[in-house]
C-alpha atoms as a PDB file:
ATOM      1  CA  UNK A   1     120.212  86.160 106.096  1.00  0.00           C
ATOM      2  CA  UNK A   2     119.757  82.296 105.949  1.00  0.00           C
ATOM      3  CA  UNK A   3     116.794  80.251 105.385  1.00  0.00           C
ATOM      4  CA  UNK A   4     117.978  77.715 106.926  1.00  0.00           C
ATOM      5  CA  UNK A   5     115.342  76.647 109.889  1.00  0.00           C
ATOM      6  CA  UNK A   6     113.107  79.511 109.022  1.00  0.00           C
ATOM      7  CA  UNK A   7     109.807  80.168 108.434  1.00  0.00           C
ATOM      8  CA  UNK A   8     107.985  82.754 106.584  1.00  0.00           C
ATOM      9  CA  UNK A   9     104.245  83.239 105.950  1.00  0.00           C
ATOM     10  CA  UNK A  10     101.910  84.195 103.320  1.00  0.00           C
ATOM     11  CA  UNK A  11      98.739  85.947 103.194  1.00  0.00           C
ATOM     12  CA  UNK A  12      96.093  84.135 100.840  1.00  0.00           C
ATOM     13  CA  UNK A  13      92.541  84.448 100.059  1.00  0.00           C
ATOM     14  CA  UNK A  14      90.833  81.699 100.726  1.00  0.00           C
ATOM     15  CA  UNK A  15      90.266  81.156  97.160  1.00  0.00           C
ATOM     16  CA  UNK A  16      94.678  80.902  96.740  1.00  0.00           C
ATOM     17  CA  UNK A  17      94.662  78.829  99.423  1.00  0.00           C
ATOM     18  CA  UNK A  18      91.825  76.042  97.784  1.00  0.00           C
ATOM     19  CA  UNK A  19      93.723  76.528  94.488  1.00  0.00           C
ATOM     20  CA  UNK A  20      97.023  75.915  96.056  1.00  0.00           C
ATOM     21  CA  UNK A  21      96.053  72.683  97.990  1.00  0.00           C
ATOM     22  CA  UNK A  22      93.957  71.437  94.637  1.00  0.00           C
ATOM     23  CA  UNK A  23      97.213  72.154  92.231  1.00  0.00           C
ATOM     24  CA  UNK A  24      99.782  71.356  95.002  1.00  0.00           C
ATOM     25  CA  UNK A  25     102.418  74.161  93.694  1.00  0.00           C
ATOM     26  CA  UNK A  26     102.047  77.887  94.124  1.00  0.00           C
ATOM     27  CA  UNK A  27     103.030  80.605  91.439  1.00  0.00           C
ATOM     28  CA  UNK A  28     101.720  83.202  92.899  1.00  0.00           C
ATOM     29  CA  UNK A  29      98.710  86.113  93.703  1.00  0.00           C
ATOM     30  CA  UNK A  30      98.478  88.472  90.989  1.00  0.00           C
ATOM     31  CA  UNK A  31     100.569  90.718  92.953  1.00  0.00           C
ATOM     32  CA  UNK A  32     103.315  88.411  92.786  1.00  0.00           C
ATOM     33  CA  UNK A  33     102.931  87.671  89.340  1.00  0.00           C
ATOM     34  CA  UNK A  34     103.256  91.036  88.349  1.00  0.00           C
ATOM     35  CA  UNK A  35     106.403  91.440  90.202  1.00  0.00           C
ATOM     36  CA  UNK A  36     108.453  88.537  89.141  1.00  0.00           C
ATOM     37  CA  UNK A  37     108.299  87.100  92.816  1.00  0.00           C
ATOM     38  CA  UNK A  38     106.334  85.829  95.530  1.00  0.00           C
ATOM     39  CA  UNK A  39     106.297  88.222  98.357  1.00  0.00           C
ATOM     40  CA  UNK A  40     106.440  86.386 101.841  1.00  0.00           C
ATOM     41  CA  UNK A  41     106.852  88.157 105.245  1.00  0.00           C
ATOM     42  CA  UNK A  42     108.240  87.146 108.555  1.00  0.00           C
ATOM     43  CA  UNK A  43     106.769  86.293 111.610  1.00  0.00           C
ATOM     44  CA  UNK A  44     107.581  90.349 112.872  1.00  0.00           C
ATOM     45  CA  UNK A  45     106.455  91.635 109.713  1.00  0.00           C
ATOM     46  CA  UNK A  46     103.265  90.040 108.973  1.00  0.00           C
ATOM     47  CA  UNK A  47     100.901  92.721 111.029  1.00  0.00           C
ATOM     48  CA  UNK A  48     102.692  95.136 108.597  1.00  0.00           C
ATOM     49  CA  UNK A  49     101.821  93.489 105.482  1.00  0.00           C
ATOM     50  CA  UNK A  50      98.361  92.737 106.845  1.00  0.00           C
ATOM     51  CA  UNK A  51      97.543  96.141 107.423  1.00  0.00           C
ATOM     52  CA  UNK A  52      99.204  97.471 104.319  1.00  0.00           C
ATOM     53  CA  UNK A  53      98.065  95.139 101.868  1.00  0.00           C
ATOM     54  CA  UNK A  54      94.983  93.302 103.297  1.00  0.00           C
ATOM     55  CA  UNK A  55      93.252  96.129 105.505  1.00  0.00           C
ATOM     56  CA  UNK A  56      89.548  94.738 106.018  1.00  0.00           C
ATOM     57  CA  UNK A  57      89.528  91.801 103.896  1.00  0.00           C
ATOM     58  CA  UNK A  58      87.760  88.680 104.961  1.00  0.00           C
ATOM     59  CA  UNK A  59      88.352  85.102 104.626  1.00  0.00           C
ATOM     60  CA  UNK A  60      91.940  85.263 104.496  1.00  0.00           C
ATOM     61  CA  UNK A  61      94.562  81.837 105.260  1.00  0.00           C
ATOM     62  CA  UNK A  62      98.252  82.438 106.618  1.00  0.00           C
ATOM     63  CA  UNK A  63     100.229  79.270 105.262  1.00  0.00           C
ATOM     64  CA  UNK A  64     104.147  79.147 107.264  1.00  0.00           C
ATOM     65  CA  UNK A  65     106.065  78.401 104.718  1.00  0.00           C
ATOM     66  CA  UNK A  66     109.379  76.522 105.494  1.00  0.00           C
ATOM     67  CA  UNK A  67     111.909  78.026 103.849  1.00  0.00           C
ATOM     68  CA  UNK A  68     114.871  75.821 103.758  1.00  0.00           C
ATOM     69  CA  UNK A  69     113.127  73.816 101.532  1.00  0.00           C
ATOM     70  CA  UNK A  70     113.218  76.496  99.047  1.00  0.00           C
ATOM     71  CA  UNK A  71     116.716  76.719  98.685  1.00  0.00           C
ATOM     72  CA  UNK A  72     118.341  79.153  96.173  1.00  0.00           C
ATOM     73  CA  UNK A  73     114.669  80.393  95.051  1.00  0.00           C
ATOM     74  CA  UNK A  74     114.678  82.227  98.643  1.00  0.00           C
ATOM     75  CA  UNK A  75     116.508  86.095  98.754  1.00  0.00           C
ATOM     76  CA  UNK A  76     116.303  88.037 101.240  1.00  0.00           C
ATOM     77  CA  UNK A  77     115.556  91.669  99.342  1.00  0.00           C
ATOM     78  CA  UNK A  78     114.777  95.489 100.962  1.00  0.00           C
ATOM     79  CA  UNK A  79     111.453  95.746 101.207  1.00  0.00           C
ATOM     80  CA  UNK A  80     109.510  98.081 103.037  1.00  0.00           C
ATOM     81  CA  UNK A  81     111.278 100.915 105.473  1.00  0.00           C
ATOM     82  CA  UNK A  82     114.712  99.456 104.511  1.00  0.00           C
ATOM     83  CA  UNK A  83     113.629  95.689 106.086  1.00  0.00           C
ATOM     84  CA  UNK A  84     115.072  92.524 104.867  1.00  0.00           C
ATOM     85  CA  UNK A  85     111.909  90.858 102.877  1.00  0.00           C
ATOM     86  CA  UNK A  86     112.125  86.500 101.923  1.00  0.00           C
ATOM     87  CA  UNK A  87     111.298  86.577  98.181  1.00  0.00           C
ATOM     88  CA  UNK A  88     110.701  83.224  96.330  1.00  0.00           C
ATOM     89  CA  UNK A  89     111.477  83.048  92.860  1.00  0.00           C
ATOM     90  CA  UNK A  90     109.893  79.872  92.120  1.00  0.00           C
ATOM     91  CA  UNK A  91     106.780  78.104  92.640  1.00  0.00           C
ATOM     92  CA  UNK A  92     106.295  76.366  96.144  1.00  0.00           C
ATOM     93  CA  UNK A  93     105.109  73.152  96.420  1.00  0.00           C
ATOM     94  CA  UNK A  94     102.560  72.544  99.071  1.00  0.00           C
ATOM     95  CA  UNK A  95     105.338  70.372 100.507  1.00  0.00           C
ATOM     96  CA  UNK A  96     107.254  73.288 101.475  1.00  0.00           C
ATOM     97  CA  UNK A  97     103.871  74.539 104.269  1.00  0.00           C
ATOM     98  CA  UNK A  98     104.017  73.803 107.453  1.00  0.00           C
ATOM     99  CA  UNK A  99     100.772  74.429 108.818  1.00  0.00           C
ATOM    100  CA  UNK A 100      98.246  77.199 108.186  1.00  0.00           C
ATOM    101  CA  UNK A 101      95.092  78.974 109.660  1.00  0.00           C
ATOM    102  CA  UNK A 102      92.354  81.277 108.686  1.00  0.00           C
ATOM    103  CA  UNK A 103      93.013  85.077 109.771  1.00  0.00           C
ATOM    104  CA  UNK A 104      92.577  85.430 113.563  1.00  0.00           C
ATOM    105  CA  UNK A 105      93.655  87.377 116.102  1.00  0.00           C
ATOM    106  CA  UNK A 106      94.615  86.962 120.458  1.00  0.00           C
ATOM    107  CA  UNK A 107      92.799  88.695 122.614  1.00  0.00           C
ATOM    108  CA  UNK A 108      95.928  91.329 122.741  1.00  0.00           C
ATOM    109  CA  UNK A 109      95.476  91.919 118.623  1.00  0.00           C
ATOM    110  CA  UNK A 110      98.330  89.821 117.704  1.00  0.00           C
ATOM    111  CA  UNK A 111      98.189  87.523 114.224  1.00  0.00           C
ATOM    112  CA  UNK A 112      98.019  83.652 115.271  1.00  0.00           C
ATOM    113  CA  UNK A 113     100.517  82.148 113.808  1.00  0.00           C
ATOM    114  CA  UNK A 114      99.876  78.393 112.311  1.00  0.00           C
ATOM    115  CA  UNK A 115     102.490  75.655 113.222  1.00  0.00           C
END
């Protein structure tokens, strides 16, 4: 896959998401730390991760990332069921975001997406 004209988004607390503006690169939740990457989802898989990883907690911030900025640090890895997951393997500047909103949902369920 290319990362070329792509976004991907990330699920912060709103704590990250204050640290990340404040330091103006990212390294990573501890989740990501601990696995050597940091673990972004697409546009189609972010109601997965949300459920899987985030089930019932508040206050959280989706950031789009724009991933041809990222370059090389991007790879596209299997992830859950077999699907094609953008890791980063670097830090990401705040440069690199796009837009991003506090956790809400449409009136069908669905995750808005920032611009």
């Amino acid at each position: 896959m290319s990362s070329a004209d792509l976004r991907a988004y990330k699920i912060l607390s709103a704590g990250e998401w204050t640290d990340w503006l404040a330091a103006g690169t990212f390294a990573g939740a501890p989740v990501d730390l601990a696995d050597g990457y940091i673990h972004l989802s697409t546009a189609d898989q972010l109601a997965g991760t949300l459920e899987k990883h985030f089930a019932g907690q508040p206050g959280l911030v989706i950031a789009a990332i724009d991933l041809a900025t990222l370059g090389d640090a991007v790879r596209w890895e299997p992830s859950r069921g077999g699907d094609m997951f953008p890791h980063v393997y670097s830090v990401v500047p705040i440069s690199a975001v796009r837009g991003s909103v506090p956790l809400v949902r449409d009136g069908s369920g669905a995750v808005v997406l920032p611009g």
